[in-house]
N, C-alpha and C. Protein backbone atom coordinates (compact mmCIF):
# COMPACT_ATOMS: atom_id res chain seq x y z
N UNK A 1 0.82 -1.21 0.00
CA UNK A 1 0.00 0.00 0.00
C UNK A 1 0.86 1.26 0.00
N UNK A 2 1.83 0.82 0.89
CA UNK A 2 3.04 2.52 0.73
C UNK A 2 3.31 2.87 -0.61
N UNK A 3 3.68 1.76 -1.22
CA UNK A 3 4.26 1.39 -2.94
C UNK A 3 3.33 2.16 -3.74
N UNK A 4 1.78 1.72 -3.51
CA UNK A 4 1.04 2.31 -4.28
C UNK A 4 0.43 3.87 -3.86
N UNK A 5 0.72 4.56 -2.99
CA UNK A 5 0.50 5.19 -2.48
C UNK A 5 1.85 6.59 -2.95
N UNK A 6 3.05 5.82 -3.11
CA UNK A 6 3.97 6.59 -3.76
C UNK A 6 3.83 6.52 -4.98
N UNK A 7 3.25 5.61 -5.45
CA UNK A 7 2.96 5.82 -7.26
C UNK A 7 1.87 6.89 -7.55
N UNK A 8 1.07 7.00 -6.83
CA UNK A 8 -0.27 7.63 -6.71
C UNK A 8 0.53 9.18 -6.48
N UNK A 9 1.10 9.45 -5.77
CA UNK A 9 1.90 10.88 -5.57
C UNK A 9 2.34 10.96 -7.43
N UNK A 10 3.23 10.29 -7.05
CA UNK A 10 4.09 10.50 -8.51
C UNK A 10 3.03 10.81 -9.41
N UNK A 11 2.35 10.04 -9.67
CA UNK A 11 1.22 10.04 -11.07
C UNK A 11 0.51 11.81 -10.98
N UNK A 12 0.06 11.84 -9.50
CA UNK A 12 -0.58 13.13 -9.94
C UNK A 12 0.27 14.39 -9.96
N UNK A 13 1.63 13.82 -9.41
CA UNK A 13 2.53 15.43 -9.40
C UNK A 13 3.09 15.04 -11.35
N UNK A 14 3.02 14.31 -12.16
CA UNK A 14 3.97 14.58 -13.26
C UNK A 14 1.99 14.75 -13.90
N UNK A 15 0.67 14.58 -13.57
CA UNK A 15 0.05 14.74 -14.28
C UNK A 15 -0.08 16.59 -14.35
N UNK A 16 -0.07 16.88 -12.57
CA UNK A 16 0.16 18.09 -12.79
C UNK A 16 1.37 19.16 -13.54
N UNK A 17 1.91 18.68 -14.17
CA UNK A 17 3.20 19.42 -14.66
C UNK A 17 2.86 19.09 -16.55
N UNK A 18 1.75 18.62 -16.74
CA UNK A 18 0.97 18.65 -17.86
C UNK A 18 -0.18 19.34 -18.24
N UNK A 19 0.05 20.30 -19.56
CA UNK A 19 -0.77 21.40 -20.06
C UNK A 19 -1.66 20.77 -21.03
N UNK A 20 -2.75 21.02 -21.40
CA UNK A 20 -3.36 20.78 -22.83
C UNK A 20 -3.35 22.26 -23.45
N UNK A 21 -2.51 21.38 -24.59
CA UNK A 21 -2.43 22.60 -25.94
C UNK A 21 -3.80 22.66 -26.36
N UNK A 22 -4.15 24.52 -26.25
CA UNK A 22 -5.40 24.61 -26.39
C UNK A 22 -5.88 24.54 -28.59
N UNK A 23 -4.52 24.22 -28.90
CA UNK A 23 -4.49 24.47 -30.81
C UNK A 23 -4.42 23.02 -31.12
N UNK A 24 -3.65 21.97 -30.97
CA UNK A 24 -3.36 20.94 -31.20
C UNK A 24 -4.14 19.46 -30.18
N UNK A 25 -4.62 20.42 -29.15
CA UNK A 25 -5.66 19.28 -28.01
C UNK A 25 -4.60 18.18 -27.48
N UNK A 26 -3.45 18.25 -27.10
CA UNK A 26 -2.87 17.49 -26.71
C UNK A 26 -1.79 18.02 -25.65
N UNK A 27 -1.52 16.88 -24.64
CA UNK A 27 -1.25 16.81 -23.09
C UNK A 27 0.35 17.19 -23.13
N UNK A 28 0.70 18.26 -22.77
CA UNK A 28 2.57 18.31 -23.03
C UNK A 28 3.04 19.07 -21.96
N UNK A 29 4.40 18.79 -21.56
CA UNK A 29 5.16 19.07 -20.10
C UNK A 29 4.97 20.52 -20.29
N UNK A 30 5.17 21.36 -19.35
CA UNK A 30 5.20 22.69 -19.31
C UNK A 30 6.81 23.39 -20.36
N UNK A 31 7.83 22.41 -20.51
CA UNK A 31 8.94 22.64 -21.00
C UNK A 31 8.11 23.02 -22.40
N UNK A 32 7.26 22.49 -23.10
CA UNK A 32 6.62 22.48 -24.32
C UNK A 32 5.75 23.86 -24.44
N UNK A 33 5.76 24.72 -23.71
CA UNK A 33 5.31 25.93 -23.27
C UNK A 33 6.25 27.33 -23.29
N UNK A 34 6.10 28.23 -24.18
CA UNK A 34 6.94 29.10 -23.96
C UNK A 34 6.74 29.97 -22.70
N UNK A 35 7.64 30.86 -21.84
CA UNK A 35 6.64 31.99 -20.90
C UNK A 35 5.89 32.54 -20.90
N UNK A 36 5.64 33.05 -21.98
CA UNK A 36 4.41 33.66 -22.01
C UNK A 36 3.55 33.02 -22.11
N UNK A 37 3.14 31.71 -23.33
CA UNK A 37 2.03 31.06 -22.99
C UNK A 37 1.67 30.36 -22.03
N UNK A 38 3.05 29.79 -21.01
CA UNK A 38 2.46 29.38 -20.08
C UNK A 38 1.67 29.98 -18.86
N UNK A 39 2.03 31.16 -18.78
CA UNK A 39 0.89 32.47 -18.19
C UNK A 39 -0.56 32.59 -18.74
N UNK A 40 -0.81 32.20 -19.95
CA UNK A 40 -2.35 32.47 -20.58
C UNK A 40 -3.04 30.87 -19.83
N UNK A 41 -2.45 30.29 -18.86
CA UNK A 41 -3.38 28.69 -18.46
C UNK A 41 -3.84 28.25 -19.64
N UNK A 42 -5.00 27.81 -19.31
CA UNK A 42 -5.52 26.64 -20.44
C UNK A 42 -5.91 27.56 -21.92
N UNK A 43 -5.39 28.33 -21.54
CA UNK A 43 -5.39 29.07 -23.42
C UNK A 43 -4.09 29.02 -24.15
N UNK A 44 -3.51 28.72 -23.63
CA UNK A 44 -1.61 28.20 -24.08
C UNK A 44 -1.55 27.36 -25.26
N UNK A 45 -1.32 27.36 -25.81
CA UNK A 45 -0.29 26.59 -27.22
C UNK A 45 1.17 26.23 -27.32
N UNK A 46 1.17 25.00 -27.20
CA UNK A 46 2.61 24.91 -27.38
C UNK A 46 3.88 24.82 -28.50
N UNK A 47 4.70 25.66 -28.28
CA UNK A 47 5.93 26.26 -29.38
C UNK A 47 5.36 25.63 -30.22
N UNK A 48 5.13 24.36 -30.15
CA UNK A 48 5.10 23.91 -32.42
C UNK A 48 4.26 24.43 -32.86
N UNK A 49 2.76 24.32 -31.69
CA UNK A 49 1.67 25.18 -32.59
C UNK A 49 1.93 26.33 -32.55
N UNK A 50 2.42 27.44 -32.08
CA UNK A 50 2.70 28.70 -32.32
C UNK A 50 3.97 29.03 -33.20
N UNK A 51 4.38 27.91 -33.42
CA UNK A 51 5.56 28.02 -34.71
C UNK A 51 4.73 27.58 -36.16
N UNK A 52 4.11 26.65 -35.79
CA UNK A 52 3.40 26.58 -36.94
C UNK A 52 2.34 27.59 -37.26
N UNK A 53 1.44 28.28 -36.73
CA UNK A 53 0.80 29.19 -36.57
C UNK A 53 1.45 30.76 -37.73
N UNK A 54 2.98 30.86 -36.61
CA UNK A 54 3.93 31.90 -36.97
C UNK A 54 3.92 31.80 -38.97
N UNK A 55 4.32 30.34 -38.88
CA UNK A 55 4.99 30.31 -40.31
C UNK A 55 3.59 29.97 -41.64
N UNK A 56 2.23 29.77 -40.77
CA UNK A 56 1.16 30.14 -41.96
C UNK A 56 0.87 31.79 -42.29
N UNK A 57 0.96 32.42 -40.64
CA UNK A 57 0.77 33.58 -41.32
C UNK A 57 1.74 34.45 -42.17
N UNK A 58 2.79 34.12 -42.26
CA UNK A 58 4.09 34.50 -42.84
C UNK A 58 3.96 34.23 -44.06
N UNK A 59 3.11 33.17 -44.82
CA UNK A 59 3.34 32.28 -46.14
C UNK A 59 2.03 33.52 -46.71
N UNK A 60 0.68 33.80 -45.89
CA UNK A 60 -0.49 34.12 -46.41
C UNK A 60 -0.04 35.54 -46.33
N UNK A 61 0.79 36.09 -45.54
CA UNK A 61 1.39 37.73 -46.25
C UNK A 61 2.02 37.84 -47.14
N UNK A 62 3.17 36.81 -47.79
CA UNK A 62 4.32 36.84 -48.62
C UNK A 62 3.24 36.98 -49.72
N UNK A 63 1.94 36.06 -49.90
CA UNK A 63 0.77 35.77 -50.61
C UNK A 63 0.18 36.79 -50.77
N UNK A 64 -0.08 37.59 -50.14
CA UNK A 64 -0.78 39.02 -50.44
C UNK A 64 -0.11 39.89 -50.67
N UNK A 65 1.12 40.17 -50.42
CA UNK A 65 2.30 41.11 -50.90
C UNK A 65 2.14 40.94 -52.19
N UNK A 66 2.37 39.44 -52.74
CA UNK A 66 2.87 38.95 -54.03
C UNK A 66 1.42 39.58 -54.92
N UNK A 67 0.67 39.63 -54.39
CA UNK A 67 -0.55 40.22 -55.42
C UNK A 67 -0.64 42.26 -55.25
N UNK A 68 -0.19 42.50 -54.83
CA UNK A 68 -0.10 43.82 -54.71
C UNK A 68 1.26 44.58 -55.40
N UNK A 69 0.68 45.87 -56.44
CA UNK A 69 1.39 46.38 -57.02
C UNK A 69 1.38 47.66 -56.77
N UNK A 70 2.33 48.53 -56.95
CA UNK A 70 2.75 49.82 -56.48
C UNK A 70 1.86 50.96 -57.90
N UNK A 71 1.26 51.69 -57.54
CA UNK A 71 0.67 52.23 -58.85
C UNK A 71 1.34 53.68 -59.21
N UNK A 72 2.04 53.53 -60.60
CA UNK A 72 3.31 54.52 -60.71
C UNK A 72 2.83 56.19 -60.40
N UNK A 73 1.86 56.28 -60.39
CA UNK A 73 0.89 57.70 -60.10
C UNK A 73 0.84 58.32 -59.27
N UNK A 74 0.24 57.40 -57.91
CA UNK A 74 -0.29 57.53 -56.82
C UNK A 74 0.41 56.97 -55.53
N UNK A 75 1.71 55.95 -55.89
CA UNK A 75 2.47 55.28 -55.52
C UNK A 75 1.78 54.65 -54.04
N UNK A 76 0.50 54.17 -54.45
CA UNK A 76 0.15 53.43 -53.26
C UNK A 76 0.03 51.61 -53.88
N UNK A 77 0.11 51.16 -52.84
CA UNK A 77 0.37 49.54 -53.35
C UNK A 77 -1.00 49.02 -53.00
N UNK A 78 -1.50 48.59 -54.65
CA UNK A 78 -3.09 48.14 -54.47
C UNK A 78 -3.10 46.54 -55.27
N UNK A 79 -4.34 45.72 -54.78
CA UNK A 79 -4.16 44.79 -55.88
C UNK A 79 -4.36 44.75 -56.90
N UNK A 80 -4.07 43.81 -57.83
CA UNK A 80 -4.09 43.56 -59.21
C UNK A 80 -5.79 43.53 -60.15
N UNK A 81 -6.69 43.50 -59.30
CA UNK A 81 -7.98 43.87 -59.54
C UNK A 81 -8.23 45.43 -59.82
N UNK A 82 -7.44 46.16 -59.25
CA UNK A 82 -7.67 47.88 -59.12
C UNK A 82 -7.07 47.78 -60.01
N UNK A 83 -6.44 47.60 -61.36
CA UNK A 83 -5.49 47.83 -62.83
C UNK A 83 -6.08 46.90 -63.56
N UNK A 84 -6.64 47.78 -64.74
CA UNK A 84 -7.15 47.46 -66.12
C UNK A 84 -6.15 46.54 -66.38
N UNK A 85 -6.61 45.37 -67.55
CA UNK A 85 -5.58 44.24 -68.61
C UNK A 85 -4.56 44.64 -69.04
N UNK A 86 -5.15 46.11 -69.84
CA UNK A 86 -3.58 46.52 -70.24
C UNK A 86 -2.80 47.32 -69.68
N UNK A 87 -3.22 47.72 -68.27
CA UNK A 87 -2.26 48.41 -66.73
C UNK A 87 -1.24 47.38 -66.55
N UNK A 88 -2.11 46.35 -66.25
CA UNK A 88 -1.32 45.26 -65.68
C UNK A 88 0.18 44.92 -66.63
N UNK A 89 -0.25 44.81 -67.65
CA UNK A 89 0.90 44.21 -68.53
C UNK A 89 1.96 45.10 -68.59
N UNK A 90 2.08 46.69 -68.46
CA UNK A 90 2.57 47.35 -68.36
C UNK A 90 3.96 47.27 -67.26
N UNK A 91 3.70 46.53 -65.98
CA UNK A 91 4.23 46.38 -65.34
C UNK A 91 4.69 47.35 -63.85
N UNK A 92 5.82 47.63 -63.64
CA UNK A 92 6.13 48.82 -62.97
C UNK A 92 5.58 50.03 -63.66
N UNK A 93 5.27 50.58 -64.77
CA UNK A 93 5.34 52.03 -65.45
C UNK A 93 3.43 51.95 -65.48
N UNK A 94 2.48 50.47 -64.32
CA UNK A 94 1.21 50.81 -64.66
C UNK A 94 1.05 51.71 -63.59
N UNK A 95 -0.52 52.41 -63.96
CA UNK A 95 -1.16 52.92 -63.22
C UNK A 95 -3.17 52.39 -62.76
N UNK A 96 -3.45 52.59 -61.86
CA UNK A 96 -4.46 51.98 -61.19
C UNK A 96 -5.97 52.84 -62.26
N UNK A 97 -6.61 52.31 -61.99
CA UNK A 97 -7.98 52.45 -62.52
C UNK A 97 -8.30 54.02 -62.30
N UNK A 98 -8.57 54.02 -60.53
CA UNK A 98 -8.54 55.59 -60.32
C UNK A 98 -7.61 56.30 -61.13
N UNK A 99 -6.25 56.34 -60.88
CA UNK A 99 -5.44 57.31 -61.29
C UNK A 99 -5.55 57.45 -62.87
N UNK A 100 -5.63 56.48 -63.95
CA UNK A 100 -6.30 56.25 -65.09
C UNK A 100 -7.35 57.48 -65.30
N UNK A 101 -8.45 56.91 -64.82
CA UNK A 101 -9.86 57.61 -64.62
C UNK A 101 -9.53 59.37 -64.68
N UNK A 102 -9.08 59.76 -63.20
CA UNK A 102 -8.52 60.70 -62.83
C UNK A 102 -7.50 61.70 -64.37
N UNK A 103 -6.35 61.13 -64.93
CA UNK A 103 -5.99 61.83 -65.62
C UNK A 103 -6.71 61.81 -66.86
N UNK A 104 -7.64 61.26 -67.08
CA UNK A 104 -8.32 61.01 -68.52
C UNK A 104 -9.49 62.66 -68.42
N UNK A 105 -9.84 62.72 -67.29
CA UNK A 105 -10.73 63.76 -66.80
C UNK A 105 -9.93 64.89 -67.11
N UNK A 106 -8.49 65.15 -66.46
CA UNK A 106 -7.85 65.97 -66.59
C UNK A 106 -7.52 66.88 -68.05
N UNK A 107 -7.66 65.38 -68.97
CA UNK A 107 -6.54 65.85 -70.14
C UNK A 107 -7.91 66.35 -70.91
């Protein structure tokens, strides 16, 4: 009974030193916890999911950068929907729909 009685300690002190990742639903040592998340309690994620996390949103900006062009006019960076077919092809030297619009009024 002592035997089991020291297993019974053990079991609940290493259960307590176990978090559930609130992203991935799974049971991991507090080492698997950065400081800061281990301060948020049961809202914590551990490093992989917040590394993995890190490196989707990193891929879906590079992704929206990659569709956004600088418009030689107005020099604001808009997407590729705001530039007419033949803006677009133009390349660096296009200009956006507005600014288009805009000097056509002008001239």
């Amino acid at each position: 009974t002592n035997l089991q009685r020291e297993a019974m300690v053990a079991l609940k002190q290493s259960l307590e030193e176990l978090r559930l990742c609130s992203t991935c639903k799974v049971a991991k040592t507090l080492e698997c916890y950065s400081k800061r998340q281990r301060k948020l309690g049961e809202a914590a994620s551990c490093k992989e999911c917040v590394t993995n996390l890190q490196r989707e949103a990193m891929v879906a900006l590079k992704q929206s950068l990659e569709e956004l062009r600088l418009c030689s006019t107005c020099k604001v960076a808009k997407t590729l929907e705001c530039y007419s077919k033949r803006q677009r092809k133009l390349g660096e030297a296009a200009s956006c729909k507005e600014c288009v619009t805009n000097l056509q009024r002008e001239a």
